[in-house]
C-alpha atoms as a PDB file:
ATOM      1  CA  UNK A   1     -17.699  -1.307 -15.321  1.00  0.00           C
ATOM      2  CA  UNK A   2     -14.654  -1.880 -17.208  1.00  0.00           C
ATOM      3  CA  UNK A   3     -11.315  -1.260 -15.147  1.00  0.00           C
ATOM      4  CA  UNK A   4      -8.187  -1.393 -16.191  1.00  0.00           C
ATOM      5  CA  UNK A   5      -5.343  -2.238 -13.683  1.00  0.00           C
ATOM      6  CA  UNK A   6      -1.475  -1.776 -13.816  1.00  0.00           C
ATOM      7  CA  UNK A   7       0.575  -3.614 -11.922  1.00  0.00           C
ATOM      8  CA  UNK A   8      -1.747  -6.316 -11.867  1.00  0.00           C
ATOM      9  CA  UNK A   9       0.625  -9.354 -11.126  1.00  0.00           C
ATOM     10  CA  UNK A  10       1.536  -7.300  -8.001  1.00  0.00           C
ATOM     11  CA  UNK A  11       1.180  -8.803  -4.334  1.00  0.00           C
ATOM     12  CA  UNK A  12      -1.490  -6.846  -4.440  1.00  0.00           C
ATOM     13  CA  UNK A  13      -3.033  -7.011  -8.008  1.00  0.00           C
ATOM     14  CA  UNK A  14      -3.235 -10.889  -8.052  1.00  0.00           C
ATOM     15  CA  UNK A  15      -5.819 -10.347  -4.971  1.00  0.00           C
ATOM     16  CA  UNK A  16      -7.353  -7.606  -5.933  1.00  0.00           C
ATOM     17  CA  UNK A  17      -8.271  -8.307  -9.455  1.00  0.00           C
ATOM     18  CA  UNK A  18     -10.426 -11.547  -8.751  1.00  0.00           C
ATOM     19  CA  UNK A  19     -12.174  -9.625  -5.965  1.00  0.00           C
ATOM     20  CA  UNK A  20     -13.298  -6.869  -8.780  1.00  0.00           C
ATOM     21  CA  UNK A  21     -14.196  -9.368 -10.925  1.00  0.00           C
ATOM     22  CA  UNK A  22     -16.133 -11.215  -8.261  1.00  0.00           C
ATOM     23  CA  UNK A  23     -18.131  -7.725  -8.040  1.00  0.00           C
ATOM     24  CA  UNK A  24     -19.005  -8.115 -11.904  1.00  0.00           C
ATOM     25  CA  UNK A  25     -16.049  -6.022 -13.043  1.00  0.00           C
ATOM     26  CA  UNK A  26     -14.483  -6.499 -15.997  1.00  0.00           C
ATOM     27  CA  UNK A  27     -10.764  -6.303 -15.522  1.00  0.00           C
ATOM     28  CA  UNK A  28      -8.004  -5.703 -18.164  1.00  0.00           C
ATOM     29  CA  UNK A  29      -4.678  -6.330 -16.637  1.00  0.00           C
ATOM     30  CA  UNK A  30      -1.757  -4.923 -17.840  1.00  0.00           C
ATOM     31  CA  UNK A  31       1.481  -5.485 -16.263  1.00  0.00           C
ATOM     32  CA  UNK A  32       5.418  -5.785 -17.709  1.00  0.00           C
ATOM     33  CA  UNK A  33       5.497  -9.480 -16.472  1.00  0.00           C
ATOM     34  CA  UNK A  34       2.606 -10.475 -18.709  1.00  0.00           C
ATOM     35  CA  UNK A  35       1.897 -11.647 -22.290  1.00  0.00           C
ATOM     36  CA  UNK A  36      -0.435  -9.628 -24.431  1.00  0.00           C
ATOM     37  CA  UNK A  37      -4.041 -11.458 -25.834  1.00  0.00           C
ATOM     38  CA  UNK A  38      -5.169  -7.899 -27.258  1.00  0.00           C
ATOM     39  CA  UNK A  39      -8.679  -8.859 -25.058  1.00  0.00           C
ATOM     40  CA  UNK A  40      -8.082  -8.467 -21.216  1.00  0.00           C
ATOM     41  CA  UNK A  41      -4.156  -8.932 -21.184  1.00  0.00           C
ATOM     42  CA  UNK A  42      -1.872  -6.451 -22.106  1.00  0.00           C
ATOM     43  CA  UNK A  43       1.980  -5.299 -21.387  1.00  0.00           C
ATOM     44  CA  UNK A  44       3.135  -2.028 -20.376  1.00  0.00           C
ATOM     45  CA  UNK A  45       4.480  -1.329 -23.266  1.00  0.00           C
ATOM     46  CA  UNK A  46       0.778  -1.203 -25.103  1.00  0.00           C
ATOM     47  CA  UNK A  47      -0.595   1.153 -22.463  1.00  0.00           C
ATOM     48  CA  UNK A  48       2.668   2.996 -22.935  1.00  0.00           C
ATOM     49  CA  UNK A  49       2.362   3.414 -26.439  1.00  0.00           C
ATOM     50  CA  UNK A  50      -1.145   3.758 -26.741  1.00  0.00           C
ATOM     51  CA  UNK A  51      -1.634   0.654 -28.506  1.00  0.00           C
ATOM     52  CA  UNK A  52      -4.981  -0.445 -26.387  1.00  0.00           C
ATOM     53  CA  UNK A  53      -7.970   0.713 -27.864  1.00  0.00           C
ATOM     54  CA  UNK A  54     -10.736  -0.141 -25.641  1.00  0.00           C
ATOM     55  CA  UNK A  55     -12.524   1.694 -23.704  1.00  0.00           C
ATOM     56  CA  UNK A  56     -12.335   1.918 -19.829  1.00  0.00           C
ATOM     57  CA  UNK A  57     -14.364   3.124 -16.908  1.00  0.00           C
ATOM     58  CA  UNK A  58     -11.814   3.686 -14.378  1.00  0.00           C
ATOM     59  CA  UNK A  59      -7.579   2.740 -13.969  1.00  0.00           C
ATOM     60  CA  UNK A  60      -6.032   1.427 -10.700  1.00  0.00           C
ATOM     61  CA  UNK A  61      -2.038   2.506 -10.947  1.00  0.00           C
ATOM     62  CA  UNK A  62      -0.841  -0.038  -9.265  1.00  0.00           C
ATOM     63  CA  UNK A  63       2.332  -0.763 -10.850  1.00  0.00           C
ATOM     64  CA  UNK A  64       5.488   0.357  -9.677  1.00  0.00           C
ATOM     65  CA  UNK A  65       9.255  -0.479  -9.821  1.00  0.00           C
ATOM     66  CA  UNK A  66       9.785  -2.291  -5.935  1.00  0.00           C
ATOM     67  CA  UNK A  67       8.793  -0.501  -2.523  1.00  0.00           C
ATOM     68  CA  UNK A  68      12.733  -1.106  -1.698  1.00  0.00           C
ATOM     69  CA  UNK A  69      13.943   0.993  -5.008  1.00  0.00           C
ATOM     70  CA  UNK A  70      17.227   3.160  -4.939  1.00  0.00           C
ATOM     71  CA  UNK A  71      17.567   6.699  -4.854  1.00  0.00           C
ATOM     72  CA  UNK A  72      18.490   6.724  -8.612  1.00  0.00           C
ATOM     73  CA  UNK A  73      15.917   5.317  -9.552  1.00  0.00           C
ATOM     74  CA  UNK A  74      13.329   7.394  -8.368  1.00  0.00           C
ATOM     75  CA  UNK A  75      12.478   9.348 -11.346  1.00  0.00           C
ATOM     76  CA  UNK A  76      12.318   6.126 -13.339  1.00  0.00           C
ATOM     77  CA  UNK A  77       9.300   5.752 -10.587  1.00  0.00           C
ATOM     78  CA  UNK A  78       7.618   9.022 -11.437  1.00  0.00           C
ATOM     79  CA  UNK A  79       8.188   8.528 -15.552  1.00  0.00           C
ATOM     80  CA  UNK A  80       6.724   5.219 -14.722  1.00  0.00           C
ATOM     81  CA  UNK A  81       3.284   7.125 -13.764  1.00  0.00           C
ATOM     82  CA  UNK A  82       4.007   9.508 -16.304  1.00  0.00           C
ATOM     83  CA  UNK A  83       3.240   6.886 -19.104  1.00  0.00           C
ATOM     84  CA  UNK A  84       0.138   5.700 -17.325  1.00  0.00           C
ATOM     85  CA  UNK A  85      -1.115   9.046 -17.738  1.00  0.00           C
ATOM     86  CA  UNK A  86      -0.163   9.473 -21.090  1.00  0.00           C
ATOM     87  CA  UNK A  87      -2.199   6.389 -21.983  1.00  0.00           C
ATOM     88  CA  UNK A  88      -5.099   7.375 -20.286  1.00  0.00           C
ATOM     89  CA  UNK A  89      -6.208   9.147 -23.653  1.00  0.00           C
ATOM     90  CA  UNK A  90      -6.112   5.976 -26.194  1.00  0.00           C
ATOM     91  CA  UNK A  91      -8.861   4.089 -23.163  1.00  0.00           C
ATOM     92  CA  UNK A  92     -10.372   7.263 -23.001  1.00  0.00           C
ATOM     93  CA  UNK A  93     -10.098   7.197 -19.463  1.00  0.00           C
ATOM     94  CA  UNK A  94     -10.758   9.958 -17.075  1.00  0.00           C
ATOM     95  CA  UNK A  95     -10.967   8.204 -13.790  1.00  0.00           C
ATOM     96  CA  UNK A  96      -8.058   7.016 -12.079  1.00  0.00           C
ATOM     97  CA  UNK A  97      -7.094   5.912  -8.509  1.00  0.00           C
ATOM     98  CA  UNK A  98      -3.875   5.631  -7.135  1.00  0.00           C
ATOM     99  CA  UNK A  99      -2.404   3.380  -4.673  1.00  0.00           C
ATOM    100  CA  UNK A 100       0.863   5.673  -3.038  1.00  0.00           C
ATOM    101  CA  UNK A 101       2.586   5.052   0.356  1.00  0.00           C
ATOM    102  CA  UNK A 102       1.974   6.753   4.004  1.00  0.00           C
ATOM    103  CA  UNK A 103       5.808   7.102   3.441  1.00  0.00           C
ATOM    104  CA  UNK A 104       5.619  10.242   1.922  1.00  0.00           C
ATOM    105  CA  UNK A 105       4.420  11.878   5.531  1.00  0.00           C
ATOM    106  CA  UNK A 106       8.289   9.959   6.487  1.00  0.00           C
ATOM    107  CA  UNK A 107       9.502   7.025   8.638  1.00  0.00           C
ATOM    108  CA  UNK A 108       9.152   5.235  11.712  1.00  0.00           C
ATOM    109  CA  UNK A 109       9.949   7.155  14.965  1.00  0.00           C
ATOM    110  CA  UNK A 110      10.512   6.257  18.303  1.00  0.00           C
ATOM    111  CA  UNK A 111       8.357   9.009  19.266  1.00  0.00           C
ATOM    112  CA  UNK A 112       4.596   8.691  19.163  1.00  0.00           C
ATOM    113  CA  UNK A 113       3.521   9.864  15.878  1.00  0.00           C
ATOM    114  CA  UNK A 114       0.075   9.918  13.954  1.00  0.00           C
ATOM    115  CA  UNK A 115      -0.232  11.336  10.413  1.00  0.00           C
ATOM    116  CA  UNK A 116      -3.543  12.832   9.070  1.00  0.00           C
ATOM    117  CA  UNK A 117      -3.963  13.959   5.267  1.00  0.00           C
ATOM    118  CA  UNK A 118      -2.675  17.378   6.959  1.00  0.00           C
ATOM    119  CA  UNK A 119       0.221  16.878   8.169  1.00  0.00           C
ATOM    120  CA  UNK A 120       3.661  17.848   6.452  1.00  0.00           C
ATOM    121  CA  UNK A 121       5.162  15.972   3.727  1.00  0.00           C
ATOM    122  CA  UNK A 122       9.053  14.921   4.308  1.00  0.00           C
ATOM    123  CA  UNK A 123       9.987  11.102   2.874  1.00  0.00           C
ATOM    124  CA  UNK A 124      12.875   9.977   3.752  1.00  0.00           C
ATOM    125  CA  UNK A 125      13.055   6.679   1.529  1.00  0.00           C
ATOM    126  CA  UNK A 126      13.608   6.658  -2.414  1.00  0.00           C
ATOM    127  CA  UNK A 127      10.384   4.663  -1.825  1.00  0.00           C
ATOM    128  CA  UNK A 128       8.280   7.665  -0.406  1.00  0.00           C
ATOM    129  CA  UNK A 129      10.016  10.093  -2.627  1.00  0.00           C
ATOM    130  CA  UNK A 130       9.538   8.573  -5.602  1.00  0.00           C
ATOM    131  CA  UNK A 131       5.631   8.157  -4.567  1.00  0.00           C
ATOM    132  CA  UNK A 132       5.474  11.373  -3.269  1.00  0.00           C
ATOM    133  CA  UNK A 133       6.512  12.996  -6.839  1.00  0.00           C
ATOM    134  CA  UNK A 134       3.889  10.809  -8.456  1.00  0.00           C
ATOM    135  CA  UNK A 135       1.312  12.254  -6.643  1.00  0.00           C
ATOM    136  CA  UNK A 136       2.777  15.580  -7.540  1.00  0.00           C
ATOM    137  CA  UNK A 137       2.412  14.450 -10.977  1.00  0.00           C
ATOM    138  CA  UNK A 138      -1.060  13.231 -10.894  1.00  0.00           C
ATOM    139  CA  UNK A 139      -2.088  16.615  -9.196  1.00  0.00           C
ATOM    140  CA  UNK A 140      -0.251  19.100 -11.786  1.00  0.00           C
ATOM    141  CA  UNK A 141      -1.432  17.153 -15.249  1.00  0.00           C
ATOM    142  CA  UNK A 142      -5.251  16.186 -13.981  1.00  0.00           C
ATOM    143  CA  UNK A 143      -6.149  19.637 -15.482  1.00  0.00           C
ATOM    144  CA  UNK A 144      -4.975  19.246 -18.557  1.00  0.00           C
ATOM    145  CA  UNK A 145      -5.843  16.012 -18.822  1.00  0.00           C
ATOM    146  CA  UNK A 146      -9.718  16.570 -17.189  1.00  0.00           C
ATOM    147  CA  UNK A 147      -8.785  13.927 -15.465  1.00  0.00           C
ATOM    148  CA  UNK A 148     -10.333  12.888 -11.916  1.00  0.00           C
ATOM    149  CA  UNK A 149      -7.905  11.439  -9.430  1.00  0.00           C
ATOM    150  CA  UNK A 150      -8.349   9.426  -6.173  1.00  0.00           C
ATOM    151  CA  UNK A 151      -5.044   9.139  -3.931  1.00  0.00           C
ATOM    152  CA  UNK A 152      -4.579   6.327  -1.468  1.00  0.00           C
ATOM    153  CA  UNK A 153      -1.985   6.513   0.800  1.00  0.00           C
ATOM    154  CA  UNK A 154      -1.395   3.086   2.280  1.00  0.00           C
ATOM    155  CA  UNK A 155       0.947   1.564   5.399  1.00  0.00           C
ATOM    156  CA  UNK A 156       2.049  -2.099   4.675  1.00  0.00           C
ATOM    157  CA  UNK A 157       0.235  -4.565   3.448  1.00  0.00           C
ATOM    158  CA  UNK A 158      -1.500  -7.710   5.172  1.00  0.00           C
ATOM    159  CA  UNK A 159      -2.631 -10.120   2.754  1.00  0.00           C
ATOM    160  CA  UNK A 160      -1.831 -13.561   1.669  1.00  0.00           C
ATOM    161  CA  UNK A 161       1.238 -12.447  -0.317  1.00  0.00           C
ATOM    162  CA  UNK A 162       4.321 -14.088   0.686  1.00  0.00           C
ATOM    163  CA  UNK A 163       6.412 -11.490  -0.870  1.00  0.00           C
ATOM    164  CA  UNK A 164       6.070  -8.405   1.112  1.00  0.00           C
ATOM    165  CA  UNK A 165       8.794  -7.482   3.670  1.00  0.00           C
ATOM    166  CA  UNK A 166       5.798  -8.017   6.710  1.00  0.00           C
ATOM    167  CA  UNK A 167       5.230 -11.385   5.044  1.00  0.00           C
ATOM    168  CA  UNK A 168       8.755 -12.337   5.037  1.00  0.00           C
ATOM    169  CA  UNK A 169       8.982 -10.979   8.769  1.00  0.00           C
ATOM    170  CA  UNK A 170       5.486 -12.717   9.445  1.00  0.00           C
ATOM    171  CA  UNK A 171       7.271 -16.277   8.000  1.00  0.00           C
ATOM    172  CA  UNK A 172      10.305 -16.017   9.460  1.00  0.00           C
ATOM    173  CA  UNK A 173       8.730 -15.899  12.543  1.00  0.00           C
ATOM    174  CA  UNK A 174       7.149 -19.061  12.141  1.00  0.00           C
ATOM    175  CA  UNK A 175      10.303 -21.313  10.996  1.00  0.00           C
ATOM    176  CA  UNK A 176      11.896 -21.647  14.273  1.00  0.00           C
ATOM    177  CA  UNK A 177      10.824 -23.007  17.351  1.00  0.00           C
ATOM    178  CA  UNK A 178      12.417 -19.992  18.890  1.00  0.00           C
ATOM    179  CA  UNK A 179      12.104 -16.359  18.361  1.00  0.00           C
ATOM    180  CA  UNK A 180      13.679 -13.324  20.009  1.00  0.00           C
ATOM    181  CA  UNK A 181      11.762 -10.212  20.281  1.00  0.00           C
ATOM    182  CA  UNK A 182      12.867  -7.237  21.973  1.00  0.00           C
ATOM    183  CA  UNK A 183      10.414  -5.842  24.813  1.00  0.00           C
ATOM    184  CA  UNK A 184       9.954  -2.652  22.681  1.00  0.00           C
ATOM    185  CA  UNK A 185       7.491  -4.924  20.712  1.00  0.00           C
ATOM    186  CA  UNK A 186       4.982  -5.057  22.999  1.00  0.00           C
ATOM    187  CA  UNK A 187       4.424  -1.367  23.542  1.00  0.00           C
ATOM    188  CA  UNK A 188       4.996   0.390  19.584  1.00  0.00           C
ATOM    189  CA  UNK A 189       2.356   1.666  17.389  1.00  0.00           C
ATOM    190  CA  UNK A 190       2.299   0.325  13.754  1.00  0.00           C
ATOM    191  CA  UNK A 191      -0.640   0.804  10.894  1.00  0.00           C
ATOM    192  CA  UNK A 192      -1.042  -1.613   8.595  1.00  0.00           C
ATOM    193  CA  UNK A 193      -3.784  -2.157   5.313  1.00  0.00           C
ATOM    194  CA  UNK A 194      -5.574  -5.584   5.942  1.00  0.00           C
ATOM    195  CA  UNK A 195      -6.991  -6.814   2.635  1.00  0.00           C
ATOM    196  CA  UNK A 196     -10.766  -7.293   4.202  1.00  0.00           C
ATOM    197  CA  UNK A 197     -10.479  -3.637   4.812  1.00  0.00           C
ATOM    198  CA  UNK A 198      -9.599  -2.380   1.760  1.00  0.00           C
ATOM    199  CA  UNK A 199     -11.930  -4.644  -0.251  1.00  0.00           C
ATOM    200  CA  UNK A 200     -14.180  -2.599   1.717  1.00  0.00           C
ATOM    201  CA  UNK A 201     -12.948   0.646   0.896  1.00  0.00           C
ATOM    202  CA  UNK A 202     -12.846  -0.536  -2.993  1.00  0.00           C
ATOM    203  CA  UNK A 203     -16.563  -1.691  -2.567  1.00  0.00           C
ATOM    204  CA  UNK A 204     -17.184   1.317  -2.067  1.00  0.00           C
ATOM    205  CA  UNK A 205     -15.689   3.853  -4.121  1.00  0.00           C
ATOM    206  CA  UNK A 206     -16.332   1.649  -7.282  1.00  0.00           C
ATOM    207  CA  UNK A 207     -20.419   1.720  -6.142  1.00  0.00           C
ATOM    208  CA  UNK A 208     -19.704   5.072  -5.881  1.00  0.00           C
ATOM    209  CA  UNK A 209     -17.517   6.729  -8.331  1.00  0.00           C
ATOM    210  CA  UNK A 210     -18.213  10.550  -7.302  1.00  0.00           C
ATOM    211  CA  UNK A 211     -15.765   9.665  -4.889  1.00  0.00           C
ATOM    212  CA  UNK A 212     -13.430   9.787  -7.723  1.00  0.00           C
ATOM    213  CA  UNK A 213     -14.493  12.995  -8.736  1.00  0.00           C
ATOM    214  CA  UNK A 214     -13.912  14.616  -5.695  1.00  0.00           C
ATOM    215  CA  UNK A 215      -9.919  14.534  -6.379  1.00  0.00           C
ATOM    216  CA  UNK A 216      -9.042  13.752  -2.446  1.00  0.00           C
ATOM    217  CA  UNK A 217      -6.692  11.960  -0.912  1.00  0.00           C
ATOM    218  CA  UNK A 218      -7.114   9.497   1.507  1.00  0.00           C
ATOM    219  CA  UNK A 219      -5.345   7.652   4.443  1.00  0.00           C
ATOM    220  CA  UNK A 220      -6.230   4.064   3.904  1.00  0.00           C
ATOM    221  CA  UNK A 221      -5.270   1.984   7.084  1.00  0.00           C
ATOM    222  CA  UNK A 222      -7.254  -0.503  10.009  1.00  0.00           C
ATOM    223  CA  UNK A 223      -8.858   0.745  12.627  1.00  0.00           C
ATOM    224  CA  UNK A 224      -6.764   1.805  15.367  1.00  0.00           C
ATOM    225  CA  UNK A 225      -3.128   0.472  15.704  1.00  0.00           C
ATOM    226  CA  UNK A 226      -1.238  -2.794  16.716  1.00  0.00           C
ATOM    227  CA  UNK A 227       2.289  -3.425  18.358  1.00  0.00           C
ATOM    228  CA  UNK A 228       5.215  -5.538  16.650  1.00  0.00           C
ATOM    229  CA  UNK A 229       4.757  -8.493  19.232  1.00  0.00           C
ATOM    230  CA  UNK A 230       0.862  -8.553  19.326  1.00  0.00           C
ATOM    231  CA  UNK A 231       1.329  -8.534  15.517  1.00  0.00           C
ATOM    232  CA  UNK A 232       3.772 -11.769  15.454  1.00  0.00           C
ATOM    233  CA  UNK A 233       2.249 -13.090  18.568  1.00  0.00           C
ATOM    234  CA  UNK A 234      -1.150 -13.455  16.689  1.00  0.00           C
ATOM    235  CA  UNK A 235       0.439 -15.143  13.518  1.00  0.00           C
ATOM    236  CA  UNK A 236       3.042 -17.359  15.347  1.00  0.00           C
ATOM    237  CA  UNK A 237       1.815 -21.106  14.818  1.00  0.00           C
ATOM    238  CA  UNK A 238       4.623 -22.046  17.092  1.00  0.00           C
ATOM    239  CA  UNK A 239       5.936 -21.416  20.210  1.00  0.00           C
ATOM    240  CA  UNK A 240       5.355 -17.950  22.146  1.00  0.00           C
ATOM    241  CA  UNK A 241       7.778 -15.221  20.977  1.00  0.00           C
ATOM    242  CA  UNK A 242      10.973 -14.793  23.731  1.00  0.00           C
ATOM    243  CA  UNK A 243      10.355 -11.503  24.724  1.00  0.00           C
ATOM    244  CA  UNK A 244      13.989 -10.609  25.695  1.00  0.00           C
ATOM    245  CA  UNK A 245      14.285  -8.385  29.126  1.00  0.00           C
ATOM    246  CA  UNK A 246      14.596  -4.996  28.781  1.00  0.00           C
ATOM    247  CA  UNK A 247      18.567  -4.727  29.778  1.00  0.00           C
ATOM    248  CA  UNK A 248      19.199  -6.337  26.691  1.00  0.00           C
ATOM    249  CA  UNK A 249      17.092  -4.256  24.583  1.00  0.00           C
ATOM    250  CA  UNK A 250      19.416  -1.583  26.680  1.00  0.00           C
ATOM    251  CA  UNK A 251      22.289  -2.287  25.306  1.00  0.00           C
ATOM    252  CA  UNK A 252      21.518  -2.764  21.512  1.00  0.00           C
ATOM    253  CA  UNK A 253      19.764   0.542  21.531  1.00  0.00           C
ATOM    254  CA  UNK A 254      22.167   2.261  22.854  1.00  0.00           C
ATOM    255  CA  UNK A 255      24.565   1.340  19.646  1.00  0.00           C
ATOM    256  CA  UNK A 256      23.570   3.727  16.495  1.00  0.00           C
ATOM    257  CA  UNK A 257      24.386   1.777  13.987  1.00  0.00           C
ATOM    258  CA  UNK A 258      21.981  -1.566  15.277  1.00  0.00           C
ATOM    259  CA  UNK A 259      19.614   1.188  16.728  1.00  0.00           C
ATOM    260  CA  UNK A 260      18.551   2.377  13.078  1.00  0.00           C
ATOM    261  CA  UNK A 261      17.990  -0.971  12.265  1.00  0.00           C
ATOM    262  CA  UNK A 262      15.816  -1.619  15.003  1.00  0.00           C
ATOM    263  CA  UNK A 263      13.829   1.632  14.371  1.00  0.00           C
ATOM    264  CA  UNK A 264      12.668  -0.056  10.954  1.00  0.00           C
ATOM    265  CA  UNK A 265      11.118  -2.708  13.356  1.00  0.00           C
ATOM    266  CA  UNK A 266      10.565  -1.171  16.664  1.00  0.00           C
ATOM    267  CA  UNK A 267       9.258   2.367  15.594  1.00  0.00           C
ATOM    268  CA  UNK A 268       5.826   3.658  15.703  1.00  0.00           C
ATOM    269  CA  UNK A 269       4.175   4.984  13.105  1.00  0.00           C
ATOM    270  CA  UNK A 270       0.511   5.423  13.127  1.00  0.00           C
ATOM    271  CA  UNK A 271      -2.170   6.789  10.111  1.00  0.00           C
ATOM    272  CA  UNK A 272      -4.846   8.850  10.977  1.00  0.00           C
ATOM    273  CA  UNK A 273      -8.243   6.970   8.939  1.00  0.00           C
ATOM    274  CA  UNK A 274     -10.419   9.578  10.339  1.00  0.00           C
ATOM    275  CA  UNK A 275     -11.311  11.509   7.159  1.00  0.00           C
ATOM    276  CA  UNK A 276     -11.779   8.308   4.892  1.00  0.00           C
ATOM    277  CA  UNK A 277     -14.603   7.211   7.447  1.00  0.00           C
ATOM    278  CA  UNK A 278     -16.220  10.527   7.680  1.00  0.00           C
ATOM    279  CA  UNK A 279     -16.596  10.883   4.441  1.00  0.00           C
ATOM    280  CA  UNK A 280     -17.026   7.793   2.782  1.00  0.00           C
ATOM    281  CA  UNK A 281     -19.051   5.965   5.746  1.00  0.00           C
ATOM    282  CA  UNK A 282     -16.744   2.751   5.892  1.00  0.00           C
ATOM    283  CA  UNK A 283     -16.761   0.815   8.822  1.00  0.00           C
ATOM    284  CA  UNK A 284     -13.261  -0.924   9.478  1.00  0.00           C
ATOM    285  CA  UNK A 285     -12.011  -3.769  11.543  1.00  0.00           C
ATOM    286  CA  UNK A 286      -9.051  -3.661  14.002  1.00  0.00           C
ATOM    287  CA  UNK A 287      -5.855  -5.325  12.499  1.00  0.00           C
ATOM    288  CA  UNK A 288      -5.987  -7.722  15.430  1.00  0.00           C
ATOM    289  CA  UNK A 289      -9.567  -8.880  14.133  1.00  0.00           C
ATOM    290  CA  UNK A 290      -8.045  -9.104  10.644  1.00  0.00           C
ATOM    291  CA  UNK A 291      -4.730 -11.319  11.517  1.00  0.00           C
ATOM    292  CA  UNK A 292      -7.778 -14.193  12.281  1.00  0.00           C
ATOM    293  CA  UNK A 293      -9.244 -13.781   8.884  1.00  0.00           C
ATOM    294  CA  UNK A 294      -5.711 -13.729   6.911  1.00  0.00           C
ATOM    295  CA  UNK A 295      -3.981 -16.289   8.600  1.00  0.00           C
ATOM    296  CA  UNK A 296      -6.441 -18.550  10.354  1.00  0.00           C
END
């Protein structure tokens, strides 16, 4: 198949696009960051303006501004996805998947919380917002458009990109000999993506495209769930973390201001994968198994 892919010098395009074309894809990139060849190369601006005339099986709408965007930006976000669609028509395109966030369900919580496909929308970031109204997008022009539309709703990100905020977390972990962790660590619920998993997942919608064609959405996310200190723990070269005792952790959560902060951290939140392996058959590995692939 042919498949286009915005976005594609992305921490997660640059790994994704050799693993399509190592299926016997073949990939036309197009990205802002990148200088046009008119072959398999192509700026934004030519998908924009519906300068690319070739034909394409499916699009992956990757692209987007930054997962840490402001809250005035946002509908530079959605216009963003609004000119991928528009350009749909010169590839004569009418499959496309998009990547979107599990922060459109909202944020981390101190209490335990798992979000299915059914459970109420509420972002709190720009970043889910702004995602969020894409997907609102996609669903209210597919009509029009005939277009078929796959929604993936993904947590963070484990891959071998170093510029992710778990990456920078993952490395700053590893430059000192020392590192403090609160005892909340060892007990929180966090989903993450690992990028064996959803190579699976993209194995198998591309050998299947009626998944397309179904116009679901999908949770995307590892089987089962890992804590913050299991998660460091298992990609720490160094020393063990310095689990701090729990009086500490007493006092700084008991101050709002460093107690938000923490929350970003500390805070569970937990996707549902349920309905992606009913009914696409996927089997998934554990995050834990997956920290020994990524960063063995």
């Amino acid at each position: 198949m042919i498949i286009a892919v915005t976005g594609s010098s992305g921490s997660i395009g640059r790994e994704l696009i050799p693993f399509l074309e190592s299926l016997g894809h073949n990939v036309l990139k197009v990205s802002s960051s990148i200088v046009s060849d008119g072959e398999l190369n192509f700026s934004f601006d030519q998908l924009k303006n519906k300068s690319i005339s070739q034909y394409v099986d499916i699009l992956i709408h990757l692209a987007s501004l930054n997962a840490n965007l402001d809250e005035e930006k946002i509908n530079q976000e959605i216009q963003l996805t609004d000119d991928v669609l528009s350009g749909l028509s010169s590839l004569q395109c009418k499959k496309l998947i998009f990547f979107s966030t599990a922060k459109v369900y909202g944020d981390n919580a101190f209490e335990d919380v798992i979000y299915s496909e059914s459970s109420s929308l509420d972002p709190v970031c720009s970043y889910g917002k702004a995602k969020l109204g894409c997907e609102q997008l996609i669903k209210s022009k597919s009509p029009s458009l005939e277009l078929d539309s796959l929604i993936l709703r993904l947590p963070p990100v484990l891959n071998q990109s170093t510029d992710t905020n778990i990456a920078k977390l993952i490395n700053l972990a590893n430059r000192d000999l020392i590192f403090p962790t609160f005892i909340e660590g060892d007990t929180n619920k966090r989903s993450f993506i690992s990028f064996n998993n959803l190579k699976t997942i993209m194995s198998y919608i591309l050998n299947n495209t009626d998944v397309i064609e179904r116009n679901e959405i999908y949770n995307v996310a590892d089987e089962g769930f890992i804590s913050l200190n299991e998660l460091l723990g298992k990609t720490r070269r160094k020393k063990p973390l310095l689990v701090l005792p729990r009086i500490v952790s007493y006092i700084f959560f008991k101050i709002p201001f460093i107690r938000n902060l923490l929350l970003k951290l500390y805070g569970n939140f937990v996707l549902d994968n349920s309905k992606l392996k009913r009914e696409l058959g996927v089997t998934l590995t554990s995050t834990s198994k997956a920290l020994s692939i990524i960063y063995k």
